[in-house]
PDB file of N, CA and C in Angstrom:
ATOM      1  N   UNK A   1       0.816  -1.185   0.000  1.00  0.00           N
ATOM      2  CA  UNK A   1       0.000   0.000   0.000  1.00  0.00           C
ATOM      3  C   UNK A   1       0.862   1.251   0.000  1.00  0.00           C
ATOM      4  N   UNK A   2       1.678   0.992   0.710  1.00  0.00           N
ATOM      5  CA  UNK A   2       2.617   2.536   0.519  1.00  0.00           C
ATOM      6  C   UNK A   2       3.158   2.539  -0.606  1.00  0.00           C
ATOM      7  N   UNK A   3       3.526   1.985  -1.321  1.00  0.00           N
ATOM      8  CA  UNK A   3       4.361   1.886  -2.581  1.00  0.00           C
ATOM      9  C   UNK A   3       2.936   2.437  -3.508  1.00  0.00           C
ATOM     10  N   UNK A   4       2.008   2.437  -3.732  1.00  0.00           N
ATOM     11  CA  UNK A   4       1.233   2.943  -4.565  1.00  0.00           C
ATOM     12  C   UNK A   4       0.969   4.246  -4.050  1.00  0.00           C
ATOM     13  N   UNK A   5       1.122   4.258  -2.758  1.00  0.00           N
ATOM     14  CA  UNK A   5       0.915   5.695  -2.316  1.00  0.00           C
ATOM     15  C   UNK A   5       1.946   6.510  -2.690  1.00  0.00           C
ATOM     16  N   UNK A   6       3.101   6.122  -2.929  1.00  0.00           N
ATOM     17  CA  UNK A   6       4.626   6.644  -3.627  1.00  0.00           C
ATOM     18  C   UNK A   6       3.805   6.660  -4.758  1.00  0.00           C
ATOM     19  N   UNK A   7       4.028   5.894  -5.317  1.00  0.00           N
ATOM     20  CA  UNK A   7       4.057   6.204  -7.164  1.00  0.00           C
ATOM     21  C   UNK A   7       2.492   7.291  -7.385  1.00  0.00           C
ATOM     22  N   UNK A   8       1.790   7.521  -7.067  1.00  0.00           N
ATOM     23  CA  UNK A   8       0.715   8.530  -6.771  1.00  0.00           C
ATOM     24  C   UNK A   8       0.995   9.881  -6.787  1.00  0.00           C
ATOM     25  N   UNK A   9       1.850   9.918  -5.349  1.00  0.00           N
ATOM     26  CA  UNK A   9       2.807  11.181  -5.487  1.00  0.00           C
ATOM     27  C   UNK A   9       3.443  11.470  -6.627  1.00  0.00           C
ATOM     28  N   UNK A  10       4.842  10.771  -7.007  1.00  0.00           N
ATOM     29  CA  UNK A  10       5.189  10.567  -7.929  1.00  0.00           C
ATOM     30  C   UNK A  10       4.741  10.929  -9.362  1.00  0.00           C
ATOM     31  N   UNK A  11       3.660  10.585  -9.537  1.00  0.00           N
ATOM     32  CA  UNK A  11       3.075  10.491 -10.546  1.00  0.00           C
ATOM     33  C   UNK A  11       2.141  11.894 -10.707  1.00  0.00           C
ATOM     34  N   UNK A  12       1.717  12.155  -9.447  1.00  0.00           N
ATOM     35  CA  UNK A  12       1.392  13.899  -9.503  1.00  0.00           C
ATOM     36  C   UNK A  12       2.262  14.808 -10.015  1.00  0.00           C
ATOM     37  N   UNK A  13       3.816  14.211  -9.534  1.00  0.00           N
ATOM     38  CA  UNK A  13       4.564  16.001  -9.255  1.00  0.00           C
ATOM     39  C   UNK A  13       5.478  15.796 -10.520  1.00  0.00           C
ATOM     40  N   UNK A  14       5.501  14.611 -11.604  1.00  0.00           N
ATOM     41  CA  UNK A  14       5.627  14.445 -12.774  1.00  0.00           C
ATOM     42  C   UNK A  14       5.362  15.167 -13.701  1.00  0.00           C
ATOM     43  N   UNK A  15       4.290  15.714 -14.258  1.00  0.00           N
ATOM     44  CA  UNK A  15       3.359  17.499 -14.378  1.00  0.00           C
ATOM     45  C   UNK A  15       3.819  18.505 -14.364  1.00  0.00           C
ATOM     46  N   UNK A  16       3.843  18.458 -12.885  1.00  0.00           N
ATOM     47  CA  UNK A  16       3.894  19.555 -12.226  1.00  0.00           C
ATOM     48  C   UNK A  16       6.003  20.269 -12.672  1.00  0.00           C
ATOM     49  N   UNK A  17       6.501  18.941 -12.659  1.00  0.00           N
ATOM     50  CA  UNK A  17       8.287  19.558 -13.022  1.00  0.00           C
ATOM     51  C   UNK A  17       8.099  19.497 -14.407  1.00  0.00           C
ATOM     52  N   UNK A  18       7.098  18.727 -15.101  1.00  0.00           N
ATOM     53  CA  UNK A  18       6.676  19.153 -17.071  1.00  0.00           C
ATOM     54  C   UNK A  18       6.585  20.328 -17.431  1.00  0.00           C
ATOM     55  N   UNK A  19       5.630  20.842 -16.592  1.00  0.00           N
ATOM     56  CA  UNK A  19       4.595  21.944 -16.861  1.00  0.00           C
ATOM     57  C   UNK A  19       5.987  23.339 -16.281  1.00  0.00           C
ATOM     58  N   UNK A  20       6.492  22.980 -15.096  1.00  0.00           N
ATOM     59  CA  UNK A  20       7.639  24.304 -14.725  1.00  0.00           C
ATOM     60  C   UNK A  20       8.825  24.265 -15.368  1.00  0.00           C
ATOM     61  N   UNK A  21       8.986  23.128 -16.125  1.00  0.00           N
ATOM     62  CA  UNK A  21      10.395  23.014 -17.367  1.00  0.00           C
ATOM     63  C   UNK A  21       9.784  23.831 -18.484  1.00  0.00           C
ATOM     64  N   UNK A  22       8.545  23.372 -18.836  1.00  0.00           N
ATOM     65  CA  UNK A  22       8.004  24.447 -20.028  1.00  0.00           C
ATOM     66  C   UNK A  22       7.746  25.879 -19.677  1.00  0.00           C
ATOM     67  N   UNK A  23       7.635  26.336 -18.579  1.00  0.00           N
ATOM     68  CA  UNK A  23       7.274  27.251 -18.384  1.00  0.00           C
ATOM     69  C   UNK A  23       8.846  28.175 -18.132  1.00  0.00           C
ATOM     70  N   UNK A  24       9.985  27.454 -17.812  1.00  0.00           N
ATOM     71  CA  UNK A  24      11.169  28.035 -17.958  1.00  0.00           C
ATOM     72  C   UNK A  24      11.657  28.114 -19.064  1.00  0.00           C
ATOM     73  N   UNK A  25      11.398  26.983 -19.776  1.00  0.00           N
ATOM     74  CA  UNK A  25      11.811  27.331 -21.320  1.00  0.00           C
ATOM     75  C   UNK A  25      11.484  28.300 -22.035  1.00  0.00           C
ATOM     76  N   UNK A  26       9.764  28.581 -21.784  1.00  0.00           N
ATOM     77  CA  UNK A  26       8.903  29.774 -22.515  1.00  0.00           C
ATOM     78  C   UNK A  26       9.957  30.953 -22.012  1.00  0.00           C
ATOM     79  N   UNK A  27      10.129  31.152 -20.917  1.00  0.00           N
ATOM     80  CA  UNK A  27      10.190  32.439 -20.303  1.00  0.00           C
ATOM     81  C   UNK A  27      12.289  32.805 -20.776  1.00  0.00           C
ATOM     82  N   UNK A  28      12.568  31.305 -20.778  1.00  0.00           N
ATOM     83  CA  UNK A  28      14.125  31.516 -21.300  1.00  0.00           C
ATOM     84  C   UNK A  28      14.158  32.058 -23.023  1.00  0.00           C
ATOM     85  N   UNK A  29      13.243  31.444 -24.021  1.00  0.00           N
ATOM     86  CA  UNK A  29      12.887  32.131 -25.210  1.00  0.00           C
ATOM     87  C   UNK A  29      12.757  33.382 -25.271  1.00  0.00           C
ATOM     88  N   UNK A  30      11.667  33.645 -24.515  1.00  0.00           N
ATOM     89  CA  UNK A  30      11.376  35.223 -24.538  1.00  0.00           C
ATOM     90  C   UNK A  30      12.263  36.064 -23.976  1.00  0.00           C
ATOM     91  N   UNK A  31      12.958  35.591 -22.888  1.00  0.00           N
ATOM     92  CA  UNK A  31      14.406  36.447 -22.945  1.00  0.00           C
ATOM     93  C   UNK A  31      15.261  36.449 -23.650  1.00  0.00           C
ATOM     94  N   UNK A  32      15.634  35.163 -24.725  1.00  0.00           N
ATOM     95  CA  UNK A  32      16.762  35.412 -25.373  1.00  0.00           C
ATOM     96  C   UNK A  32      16.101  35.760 -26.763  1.00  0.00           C
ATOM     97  N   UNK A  33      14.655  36.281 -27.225  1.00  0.00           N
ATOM     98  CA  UNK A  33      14.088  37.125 -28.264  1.00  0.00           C
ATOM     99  C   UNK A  33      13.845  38.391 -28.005  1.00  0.00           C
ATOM    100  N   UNK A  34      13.941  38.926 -26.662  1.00  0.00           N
ATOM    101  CA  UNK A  34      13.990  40.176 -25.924  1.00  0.00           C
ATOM    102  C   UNK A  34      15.472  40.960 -26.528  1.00  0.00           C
ATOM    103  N   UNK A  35      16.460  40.034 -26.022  1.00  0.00           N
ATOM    104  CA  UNK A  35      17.797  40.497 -25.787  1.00  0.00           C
ATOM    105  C   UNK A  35      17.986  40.554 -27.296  1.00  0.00           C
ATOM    106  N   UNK A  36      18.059  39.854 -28.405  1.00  0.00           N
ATOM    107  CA  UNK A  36      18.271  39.904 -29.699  1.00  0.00           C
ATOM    108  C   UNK A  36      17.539  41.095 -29.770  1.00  0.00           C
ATOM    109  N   UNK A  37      16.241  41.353 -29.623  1.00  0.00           N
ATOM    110  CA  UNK A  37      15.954  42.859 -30.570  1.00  0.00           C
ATOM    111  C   UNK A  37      16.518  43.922 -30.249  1.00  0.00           C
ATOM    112  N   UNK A  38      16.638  43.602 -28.785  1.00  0.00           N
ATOM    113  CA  UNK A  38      17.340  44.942 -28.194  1.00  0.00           C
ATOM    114  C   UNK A  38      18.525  45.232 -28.757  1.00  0.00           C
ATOM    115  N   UNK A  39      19.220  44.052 -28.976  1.00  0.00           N
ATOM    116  CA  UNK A  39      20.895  43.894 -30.306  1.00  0.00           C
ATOM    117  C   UNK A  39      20.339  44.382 -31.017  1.00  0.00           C
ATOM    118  N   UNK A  40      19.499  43.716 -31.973  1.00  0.00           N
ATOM    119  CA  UNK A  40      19.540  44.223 -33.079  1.00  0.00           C
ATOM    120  C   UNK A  40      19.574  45.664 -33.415  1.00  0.00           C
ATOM    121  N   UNK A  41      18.337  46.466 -32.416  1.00  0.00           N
ATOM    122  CA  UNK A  41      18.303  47.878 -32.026  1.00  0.00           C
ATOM    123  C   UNK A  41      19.650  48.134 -31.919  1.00  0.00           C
ATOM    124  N   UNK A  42      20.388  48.093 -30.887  1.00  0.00           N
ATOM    125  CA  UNK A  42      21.526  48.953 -30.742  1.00  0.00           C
ATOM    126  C   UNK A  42      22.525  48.891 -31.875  1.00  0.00           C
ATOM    127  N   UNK A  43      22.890  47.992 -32.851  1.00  0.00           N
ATOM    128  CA  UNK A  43      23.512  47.765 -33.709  1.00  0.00           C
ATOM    129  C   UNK A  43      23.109  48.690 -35.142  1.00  0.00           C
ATOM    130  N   UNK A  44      21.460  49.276 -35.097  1.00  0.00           N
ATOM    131  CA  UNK A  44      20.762  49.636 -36.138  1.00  0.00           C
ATOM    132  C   UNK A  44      21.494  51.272 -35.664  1.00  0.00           C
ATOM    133  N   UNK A  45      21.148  51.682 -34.321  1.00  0.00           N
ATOM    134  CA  UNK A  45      21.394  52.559 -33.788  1.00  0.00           C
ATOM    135  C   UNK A  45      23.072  53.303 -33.929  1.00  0.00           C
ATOM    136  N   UNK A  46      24.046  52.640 -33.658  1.00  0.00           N
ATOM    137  CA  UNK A  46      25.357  52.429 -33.719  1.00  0.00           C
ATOM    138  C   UNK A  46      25.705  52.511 -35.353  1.00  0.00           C
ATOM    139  N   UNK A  47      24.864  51.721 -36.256  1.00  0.00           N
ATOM    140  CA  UNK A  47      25.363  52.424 -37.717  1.00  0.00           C
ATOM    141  C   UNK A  47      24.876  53.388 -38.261  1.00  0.00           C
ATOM    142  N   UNK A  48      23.777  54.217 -38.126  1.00  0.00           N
ATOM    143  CA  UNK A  48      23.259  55.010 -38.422  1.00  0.00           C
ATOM    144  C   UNK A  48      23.558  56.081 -37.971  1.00  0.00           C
ATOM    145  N   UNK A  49      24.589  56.133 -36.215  1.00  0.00           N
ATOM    146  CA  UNK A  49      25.227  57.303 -35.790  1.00  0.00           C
ATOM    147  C   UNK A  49      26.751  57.029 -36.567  1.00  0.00           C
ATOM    148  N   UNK A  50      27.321  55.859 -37.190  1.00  0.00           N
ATOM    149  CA  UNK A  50      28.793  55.904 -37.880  1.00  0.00           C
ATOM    150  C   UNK A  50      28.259  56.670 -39.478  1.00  0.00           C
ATOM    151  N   UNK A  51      26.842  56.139 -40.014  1.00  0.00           N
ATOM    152  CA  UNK A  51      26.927  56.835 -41.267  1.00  0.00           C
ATOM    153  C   UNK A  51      26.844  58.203 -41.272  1.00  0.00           C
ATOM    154  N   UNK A  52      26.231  58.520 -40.339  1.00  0.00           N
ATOM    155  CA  UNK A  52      25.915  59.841 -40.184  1.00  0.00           C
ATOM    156  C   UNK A  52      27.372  60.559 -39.859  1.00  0.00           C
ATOM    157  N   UNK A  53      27.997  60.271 -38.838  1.00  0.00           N
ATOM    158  CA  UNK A  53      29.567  61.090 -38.734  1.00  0.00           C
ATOM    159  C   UNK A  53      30.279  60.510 -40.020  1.00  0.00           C
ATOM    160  N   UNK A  54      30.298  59.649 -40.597  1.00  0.00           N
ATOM    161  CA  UNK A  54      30.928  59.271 -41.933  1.00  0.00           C
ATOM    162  C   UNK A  54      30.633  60.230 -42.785  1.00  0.00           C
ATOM    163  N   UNK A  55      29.363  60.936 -42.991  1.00  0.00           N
ATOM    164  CA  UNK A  55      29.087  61.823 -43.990  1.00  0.00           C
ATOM    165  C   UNK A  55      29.508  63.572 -43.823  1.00  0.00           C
ATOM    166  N   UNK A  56      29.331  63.205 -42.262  1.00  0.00           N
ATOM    167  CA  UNK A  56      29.996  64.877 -42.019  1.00  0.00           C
ATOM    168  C   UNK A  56      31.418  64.649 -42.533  1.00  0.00           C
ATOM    169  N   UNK A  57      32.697  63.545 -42.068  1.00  0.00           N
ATOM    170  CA  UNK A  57      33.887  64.044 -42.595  1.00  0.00           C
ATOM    171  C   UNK A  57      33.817  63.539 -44.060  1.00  0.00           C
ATOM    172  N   UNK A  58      33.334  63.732 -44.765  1.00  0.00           N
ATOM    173  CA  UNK A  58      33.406  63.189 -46.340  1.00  0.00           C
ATOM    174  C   UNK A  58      33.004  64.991 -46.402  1.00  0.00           C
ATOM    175  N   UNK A  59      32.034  65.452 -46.088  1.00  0.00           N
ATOM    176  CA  UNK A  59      32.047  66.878 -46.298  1.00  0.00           C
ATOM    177  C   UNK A  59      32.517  67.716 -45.967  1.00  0.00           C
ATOM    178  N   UNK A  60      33.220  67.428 -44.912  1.00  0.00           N
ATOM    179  CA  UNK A  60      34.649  68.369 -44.192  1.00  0.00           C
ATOM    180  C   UNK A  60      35.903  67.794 -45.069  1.00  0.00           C
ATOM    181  N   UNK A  61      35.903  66.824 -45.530  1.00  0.00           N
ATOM    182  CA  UNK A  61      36.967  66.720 -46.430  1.00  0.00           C
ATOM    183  C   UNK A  61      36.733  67.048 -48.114  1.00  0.00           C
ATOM    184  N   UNK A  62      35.998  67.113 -48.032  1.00  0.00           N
ATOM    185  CA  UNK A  62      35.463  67.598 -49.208  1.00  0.00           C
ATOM    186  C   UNK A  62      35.783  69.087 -49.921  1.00  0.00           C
ATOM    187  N   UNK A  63      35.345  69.726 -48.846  1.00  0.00           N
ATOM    188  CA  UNK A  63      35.387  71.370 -48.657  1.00  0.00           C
ATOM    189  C   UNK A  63      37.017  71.612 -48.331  1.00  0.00           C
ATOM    190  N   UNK A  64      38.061  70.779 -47.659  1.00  0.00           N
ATOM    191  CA  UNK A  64      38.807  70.906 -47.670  1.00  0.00           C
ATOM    192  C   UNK A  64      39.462  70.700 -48.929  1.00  0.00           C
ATOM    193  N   UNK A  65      39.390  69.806 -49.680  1.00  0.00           N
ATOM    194  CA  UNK A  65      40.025  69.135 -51.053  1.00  0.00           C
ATOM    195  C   UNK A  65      39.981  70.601 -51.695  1.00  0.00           C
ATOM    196  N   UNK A  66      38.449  71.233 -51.936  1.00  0.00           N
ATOM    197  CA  UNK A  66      38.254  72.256 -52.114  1.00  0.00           C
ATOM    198  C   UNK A  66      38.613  73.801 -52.490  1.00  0.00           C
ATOM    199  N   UNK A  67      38.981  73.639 -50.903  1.00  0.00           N
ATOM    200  CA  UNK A  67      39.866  74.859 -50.281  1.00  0.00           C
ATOM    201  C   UNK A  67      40.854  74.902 -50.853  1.00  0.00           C
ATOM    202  N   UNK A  68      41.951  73.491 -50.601  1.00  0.00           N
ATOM    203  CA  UNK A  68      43.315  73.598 -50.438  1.00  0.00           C
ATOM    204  C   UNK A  68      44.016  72.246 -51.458  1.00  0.00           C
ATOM    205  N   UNK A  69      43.381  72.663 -52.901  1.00  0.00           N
ATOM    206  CA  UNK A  69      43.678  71.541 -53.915  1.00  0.00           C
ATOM    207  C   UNK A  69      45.161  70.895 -53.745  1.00  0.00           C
ATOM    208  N   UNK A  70      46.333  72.333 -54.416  1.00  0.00           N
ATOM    209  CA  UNK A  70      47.351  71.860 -53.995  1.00  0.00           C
ATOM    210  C   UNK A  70      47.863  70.791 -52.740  1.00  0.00           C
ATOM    211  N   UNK A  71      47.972  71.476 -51.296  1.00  0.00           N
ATOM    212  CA  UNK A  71      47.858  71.262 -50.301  1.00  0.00           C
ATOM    213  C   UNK A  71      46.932  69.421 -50.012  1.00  0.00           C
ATOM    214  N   UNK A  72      46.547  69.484 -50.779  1.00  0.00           N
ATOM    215  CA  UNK A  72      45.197  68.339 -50.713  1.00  0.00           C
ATOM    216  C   UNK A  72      46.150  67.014 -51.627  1.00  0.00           C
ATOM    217  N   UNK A  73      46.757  66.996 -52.791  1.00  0.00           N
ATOM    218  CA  UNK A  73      47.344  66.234 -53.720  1.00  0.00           C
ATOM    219  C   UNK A  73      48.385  65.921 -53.059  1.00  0.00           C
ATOM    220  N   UNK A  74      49.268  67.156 -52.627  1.00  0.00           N
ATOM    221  CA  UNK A  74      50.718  66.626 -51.775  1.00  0.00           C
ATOM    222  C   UNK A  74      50.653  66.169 -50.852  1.00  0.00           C
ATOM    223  N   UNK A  75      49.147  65.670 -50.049  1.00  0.00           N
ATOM    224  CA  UNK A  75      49.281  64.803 -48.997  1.00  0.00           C
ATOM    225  C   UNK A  75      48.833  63.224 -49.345  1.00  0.00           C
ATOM    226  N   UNK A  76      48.303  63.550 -50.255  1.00  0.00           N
ATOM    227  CA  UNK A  76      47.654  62.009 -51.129  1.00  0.00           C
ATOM    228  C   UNK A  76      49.012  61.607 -51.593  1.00  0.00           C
ATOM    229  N   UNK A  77      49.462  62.251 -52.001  1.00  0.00           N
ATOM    230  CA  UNK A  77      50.926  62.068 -52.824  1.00  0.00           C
ATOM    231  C   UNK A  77      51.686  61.197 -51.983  1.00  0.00           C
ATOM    232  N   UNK A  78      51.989  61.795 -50.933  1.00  0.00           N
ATOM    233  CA  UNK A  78      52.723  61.810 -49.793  1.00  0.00           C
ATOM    234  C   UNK A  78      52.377  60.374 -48.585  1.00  0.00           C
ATOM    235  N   UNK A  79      50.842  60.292 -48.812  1.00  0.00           N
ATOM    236  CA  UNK A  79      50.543  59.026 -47.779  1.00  0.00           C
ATOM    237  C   UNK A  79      50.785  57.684 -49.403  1.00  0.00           C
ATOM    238  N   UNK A  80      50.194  58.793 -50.396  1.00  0.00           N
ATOM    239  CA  UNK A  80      50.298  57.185 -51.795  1.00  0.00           C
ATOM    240  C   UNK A  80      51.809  56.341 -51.453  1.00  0.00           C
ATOM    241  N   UNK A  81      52.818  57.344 -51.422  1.00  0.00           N
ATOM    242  CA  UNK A  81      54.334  56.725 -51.466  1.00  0.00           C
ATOM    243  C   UNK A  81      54.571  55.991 -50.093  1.00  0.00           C
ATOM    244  N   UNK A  82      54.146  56.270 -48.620  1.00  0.00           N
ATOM    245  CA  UNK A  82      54.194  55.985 -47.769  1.00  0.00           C
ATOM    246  C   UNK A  82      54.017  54.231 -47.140  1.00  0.00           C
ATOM    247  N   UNK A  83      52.500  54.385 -48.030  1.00  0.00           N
ATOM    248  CA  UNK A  83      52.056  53.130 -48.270  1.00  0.00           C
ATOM    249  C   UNK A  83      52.827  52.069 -49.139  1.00  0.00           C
ATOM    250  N   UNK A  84      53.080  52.537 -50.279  1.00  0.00           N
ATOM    251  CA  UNK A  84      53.777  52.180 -51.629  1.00  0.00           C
ATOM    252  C   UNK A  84      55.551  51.545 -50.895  1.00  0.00           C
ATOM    253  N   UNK A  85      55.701  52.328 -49.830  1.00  0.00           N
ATOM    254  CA  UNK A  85      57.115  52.108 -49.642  1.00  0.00           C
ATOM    255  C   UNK A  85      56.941  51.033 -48.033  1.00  0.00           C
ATOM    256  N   UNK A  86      55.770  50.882 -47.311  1.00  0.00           N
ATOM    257  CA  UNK A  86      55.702  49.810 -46.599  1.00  0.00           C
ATOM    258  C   UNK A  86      55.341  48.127 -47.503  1.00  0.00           C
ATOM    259  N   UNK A  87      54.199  48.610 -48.238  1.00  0.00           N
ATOM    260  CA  UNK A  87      53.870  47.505 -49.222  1.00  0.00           C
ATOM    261  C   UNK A  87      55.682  46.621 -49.731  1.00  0.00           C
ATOM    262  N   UNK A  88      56.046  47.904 -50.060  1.00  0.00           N
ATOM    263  CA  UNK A  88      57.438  47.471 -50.842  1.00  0.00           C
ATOM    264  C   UNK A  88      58.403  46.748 -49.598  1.00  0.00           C
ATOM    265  N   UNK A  89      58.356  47.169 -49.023  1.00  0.00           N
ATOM    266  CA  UNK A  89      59.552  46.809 -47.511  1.00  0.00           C
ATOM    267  C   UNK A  89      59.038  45.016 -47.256  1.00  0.00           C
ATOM    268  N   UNK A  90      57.609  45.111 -46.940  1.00  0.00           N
ATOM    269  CA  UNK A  90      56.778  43.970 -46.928  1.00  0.00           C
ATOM    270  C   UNK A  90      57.137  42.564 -47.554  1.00  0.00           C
ATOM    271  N   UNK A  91      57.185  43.191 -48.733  1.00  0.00           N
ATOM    272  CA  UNK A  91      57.095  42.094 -49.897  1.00  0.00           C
ATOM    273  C   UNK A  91      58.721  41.430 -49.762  1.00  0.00           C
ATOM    274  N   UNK A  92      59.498  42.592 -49.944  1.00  0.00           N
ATOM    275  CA  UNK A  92      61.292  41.828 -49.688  1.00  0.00           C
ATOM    276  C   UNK A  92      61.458  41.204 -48.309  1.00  0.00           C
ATOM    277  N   UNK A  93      61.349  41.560 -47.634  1.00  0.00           N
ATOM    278  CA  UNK A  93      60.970  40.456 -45.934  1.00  0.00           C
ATOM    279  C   UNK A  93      60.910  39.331 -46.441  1.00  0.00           C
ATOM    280  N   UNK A  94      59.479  38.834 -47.290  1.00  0.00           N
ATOM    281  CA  UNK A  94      58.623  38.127 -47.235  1.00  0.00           C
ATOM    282  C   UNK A  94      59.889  37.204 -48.254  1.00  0.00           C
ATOM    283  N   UNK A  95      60.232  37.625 -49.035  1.00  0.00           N
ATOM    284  CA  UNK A  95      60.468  37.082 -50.256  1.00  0.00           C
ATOM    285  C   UNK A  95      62.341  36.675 -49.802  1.00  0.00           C
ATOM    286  N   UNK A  96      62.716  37.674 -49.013  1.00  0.00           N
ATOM    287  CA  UNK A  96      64.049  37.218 -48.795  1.00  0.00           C
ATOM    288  C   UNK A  96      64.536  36.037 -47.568  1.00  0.00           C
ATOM    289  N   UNK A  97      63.305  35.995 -47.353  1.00  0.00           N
ATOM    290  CA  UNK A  97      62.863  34.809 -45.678  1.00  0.00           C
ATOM    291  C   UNK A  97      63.423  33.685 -46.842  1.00  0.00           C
ATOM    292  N   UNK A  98      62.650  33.714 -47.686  1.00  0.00           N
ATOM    293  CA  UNK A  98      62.858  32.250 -48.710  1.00  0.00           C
ATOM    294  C   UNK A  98      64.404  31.825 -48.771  1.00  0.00           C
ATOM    295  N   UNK A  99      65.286  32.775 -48.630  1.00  0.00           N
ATOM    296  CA  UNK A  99      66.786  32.393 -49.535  1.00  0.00           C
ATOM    297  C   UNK A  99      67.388  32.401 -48.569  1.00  0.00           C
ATOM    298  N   UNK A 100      67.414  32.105 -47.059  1.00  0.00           N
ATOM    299  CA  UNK A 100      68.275  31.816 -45.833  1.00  0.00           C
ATOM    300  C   UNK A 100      68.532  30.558 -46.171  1.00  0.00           C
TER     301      UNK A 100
END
């Protein structure tokens, strides 16, 4: 008789840990579909304040190119070779590693 009176119990609170696993799961979903929009938001938020300062210095550089054409070429000039002469440094490293 006690042994059916166990499995009774048992067999009640079976449900009852069904029913509060689903009900943690629901509530773990809806937090982790909460937290995604809220990402998604801040991420929508975060590029739309980079395009936006992206466009002011495209027009501050712009107006500068503008201004100061000369001044404007001899620095293009000046970062073109800069680059041109790391690229170059780069490549002989790379290439003289081979012939040790």
């Amino acid at each position: 008789m006690a042994y059916s009176s166990r499995s009774l119990h048992a067999g009640a609170a079976q449900p009852s840990f069904a029913d509060d696993a689903r009900e943690k799961m629901r509530e773990m979903r809806y937090g982790a579909q909460d937290l995604a929009s809220r990402g998604m938001t801040a991420v929508g938020e975060t590029a739309s304040a980079a395009q936006e300062r992206l466009g002011r210095y495209a027009g501050a550089t712009g107006r500068y190119v503008t201004e100061q054409p000369v001044k404007s070429a001899l620095i293009a000039a000046a970062v073109g070779a800069a680059v041109a002469a790391i690229v170059m440094v780069a490549r002989s490293r790379r290439h003289s590693r081979y012939y040790y």
